[in-house]
PDB file of N, CA and C in Angstrom:
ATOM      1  N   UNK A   1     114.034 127.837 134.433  1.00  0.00           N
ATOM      2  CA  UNK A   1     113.862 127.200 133.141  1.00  0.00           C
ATOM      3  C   UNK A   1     114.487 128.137 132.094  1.00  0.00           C
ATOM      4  N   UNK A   2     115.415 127.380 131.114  1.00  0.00           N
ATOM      5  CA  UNK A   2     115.816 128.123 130.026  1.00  0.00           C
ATOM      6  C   UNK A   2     115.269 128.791 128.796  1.00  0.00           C
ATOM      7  N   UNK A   3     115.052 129.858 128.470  1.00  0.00           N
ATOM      8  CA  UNK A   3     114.170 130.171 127.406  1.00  0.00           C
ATOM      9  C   UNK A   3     114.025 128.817 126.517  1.00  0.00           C
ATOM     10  N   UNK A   4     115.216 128.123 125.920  1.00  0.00           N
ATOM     11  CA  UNK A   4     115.082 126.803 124.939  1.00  0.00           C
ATOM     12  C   UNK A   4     114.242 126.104 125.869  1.00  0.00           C
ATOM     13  N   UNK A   5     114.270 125.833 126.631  1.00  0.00           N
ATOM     14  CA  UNK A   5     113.338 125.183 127.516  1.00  0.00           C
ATOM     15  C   UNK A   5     111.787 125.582 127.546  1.00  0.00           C
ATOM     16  N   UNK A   6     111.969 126.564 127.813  1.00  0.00           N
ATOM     17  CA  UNK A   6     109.996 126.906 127.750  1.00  0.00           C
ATOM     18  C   UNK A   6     109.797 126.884 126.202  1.00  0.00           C
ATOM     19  N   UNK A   7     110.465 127.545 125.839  1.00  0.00           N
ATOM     20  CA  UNK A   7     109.395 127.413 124.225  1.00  0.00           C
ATOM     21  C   UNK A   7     109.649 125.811 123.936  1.00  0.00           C
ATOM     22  N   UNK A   8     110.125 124.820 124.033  1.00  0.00           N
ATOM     23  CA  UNK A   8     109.890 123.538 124.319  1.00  0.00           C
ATOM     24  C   UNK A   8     108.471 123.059 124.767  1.00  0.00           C
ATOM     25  N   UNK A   9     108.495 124.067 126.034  1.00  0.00           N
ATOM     26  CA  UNK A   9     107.411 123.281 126.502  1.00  0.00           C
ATOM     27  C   UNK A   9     106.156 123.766 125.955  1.00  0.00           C
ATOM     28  N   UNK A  10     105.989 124.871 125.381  1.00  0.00           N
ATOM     29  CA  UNK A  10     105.247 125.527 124.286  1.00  0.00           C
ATOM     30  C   UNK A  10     104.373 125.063 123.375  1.00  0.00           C
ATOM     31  N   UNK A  11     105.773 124.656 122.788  1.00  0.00           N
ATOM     32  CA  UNK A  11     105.915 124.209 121.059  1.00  0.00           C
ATOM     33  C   UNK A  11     104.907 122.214 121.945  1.00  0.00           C
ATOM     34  N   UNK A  12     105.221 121.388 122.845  1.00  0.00           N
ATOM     35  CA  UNK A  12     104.676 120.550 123.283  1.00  0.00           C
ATOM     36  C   UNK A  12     103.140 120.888 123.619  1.00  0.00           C
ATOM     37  N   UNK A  13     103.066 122.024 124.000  1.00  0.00           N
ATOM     38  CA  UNK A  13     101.344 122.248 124.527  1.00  0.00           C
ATOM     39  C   UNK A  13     100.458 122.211 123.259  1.00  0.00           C
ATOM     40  N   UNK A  14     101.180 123.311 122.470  1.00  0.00           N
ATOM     41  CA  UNK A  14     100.416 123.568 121.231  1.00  0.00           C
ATOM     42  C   UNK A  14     100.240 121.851 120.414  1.00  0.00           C
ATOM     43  N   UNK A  15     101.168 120.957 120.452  1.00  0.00           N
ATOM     44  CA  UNK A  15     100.719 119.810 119.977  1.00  0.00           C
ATOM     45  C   UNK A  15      99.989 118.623 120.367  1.00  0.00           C
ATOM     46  N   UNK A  16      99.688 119.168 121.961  1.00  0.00           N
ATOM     47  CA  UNK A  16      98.905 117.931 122.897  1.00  0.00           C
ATOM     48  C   UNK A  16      97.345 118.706 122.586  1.00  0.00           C
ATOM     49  N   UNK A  17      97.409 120.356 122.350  1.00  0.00           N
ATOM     50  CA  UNK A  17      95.973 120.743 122.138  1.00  0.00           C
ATOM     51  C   UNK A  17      95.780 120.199 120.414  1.00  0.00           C
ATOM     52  N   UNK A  18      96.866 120.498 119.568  1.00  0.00           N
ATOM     53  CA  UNK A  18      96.439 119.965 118.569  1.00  0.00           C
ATOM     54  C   UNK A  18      95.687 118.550 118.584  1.00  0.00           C
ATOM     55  N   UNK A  19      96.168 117.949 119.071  1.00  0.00           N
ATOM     56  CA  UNK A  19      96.032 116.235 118.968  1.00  0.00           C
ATOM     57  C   UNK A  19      94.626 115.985 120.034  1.00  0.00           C
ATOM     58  N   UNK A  20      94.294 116.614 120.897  1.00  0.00           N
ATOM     59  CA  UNK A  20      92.806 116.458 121.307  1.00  0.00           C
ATOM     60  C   UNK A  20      92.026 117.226 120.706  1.00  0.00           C
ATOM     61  N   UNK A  21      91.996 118.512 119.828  1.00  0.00           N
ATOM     62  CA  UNK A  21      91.460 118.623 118.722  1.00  0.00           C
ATOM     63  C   UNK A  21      90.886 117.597 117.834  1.00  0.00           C
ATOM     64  N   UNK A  22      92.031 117.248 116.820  1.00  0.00           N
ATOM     65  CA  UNK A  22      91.817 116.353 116.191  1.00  0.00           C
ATOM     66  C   UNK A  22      90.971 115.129 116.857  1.00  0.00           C
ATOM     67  N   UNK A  23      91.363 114.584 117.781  1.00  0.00           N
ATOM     68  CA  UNK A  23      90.679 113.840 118.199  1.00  0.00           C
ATOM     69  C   UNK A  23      89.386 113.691 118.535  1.00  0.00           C
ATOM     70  N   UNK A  24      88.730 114.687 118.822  1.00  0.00           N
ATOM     71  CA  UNK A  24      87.797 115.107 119.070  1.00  0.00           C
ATOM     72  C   UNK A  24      86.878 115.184 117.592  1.00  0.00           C
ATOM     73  N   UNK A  25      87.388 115.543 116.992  1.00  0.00           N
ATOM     74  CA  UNK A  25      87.004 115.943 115.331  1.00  0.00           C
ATOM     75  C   UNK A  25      86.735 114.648 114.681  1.00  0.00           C
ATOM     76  N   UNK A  26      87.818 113.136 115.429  1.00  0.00           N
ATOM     77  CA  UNK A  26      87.121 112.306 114.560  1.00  0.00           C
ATOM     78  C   UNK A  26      86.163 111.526 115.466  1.00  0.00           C
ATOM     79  N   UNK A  27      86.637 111.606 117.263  1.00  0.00           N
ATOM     80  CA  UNK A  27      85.181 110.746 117.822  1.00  0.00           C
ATOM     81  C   UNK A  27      83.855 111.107 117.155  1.00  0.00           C
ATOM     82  N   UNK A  28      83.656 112.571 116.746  1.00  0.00           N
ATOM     83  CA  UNK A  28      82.644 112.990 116.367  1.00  0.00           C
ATOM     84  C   UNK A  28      82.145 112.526 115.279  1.00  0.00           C
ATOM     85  N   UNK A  29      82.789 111.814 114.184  1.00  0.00           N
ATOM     86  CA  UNK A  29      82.607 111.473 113.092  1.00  0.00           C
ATOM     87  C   UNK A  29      82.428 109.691 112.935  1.00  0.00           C
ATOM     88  N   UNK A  30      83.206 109.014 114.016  1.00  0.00           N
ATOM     89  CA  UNK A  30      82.764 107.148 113.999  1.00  0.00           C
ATOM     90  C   UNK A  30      81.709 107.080 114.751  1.00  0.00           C
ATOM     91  N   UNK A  31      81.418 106.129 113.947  1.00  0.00           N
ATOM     92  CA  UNK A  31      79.943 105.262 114.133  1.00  0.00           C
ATOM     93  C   UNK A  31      80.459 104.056 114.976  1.00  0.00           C
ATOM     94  N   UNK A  32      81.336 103.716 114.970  1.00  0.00           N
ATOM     95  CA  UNK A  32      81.794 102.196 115.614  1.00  0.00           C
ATOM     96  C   UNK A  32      81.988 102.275 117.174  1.00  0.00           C
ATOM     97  N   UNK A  33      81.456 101.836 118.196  1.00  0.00           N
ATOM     98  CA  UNK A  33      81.382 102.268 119.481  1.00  0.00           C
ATOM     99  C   UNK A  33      83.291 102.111 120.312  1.00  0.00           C
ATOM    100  N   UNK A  34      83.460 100.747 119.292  1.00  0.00           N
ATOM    101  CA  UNK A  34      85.020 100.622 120.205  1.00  0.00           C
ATOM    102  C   UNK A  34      85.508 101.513 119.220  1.00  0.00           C
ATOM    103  N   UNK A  35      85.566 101.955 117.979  1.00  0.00           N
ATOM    104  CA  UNK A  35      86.520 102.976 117.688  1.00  0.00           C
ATOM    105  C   UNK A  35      86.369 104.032 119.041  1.00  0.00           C
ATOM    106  N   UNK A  36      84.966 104.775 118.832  1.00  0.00           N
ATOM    107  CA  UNK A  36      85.119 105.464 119.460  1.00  0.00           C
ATOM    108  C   UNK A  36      85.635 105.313 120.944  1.00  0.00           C
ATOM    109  N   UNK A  37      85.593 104.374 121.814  1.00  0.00           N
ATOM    110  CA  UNK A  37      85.996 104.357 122.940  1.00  0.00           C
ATOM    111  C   UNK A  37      88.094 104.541 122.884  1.00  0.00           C
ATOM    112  N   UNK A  38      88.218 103.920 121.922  1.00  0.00           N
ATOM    113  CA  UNK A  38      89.465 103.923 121.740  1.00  0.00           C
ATOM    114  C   UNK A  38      90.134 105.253 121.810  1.00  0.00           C
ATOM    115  N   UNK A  39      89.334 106.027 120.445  1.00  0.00           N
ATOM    116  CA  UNK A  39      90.096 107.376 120.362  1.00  0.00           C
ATOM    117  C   UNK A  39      89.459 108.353 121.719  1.00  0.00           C
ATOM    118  N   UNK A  40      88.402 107.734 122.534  1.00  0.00           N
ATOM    119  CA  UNK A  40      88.391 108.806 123.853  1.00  0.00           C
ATOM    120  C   UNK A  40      89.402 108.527 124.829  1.00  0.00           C
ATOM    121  N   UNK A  41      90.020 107.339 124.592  1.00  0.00           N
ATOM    122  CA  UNK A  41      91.159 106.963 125.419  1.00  0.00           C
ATOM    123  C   UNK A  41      92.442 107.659 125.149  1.00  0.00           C
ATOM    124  N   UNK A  42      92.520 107.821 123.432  1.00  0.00           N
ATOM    125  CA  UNK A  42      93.693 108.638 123.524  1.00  0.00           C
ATOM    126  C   UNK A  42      93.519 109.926 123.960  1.00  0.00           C
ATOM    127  N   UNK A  43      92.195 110.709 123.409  1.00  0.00           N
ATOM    128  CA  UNK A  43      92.180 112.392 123.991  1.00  0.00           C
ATOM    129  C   UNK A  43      92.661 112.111 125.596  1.00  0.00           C
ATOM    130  N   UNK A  44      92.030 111.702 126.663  1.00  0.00           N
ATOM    131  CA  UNK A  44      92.308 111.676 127.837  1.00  0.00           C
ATOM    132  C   UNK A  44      93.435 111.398 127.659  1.00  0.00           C
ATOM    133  N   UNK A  45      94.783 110.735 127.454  1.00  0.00           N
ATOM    134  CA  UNK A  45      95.498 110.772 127.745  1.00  0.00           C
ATOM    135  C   UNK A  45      96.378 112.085 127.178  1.00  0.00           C
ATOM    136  N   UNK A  46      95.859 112.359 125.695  1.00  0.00           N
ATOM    137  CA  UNK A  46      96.797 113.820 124.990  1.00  0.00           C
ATOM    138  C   UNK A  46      96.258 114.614 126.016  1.00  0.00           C
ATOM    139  N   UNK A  47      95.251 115.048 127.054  1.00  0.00           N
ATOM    140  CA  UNK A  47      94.736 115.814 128.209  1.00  0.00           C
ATOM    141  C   UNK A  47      95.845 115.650 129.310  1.00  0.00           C
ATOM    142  N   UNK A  48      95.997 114.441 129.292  1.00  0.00           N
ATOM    143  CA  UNK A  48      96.739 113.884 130.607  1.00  0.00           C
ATOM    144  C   UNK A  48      98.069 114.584 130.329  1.00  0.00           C
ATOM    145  N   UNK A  49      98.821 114.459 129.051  1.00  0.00           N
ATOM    146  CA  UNK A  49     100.218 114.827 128.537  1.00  0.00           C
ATOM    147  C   UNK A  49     100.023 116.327 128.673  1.00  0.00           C
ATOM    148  N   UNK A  50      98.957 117.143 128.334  1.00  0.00           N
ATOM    149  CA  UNK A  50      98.946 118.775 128.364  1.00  0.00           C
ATOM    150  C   UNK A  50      98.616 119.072 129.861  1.00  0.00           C
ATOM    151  N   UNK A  51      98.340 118.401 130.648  1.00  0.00           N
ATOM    152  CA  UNK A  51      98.242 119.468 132.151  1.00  0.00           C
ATOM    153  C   UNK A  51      99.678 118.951 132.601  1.00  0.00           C
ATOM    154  N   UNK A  52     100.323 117.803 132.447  1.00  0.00           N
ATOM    155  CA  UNK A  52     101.973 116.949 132.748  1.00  0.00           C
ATOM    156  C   UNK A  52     102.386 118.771 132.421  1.00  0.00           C
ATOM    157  N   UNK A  53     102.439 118.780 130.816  1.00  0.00           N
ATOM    158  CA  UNK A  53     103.567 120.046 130.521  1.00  0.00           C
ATOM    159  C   UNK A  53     103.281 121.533 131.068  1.00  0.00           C
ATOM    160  N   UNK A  54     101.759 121.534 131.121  1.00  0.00           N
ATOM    161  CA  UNK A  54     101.405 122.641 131.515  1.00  0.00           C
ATOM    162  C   UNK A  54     101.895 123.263 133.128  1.00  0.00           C
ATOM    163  N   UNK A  55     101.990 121.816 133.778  1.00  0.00           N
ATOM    164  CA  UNK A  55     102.504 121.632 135.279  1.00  0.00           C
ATOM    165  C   UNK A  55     103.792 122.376 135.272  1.00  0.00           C
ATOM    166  N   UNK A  56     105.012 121.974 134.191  1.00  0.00           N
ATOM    167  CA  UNK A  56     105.998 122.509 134.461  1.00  0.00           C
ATOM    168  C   UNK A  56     105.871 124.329 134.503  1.00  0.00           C
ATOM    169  N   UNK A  57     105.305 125.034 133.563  1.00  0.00           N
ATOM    170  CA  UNK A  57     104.961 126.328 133.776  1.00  0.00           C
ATOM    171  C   UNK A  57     105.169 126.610 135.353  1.00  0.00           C
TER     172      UNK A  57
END
């Protein structure tokens, strides 16, 4: 893998942890049961996208 390449895949980790962060930050905050089911659907998948990139490591 090319240095441009890993810090790629980097610069991608740091934004799949950002984004289940966040996510996390607002399940915690709706009251609405399908919101919330919704946004646990996206964390699992921003999870799903960070072990994908983490794989390439």
């Amino acid at each position: 893998m090319t240095d441009k390449e890993l810090l790629y895949v980097e610069d991608a980790l740091g934004h799949e942890q950002y984004f289940q962060t966040r996510c996390q930050e607002v399940f915690g905050q709706l009251q609405d049961a399908d919101l919330k089911m919704c946004v646990q659907q996206i964390t699992q998948k921003h999870n799903q996208l960070f072990q994908s990139f983490y794989g390439l490591l």
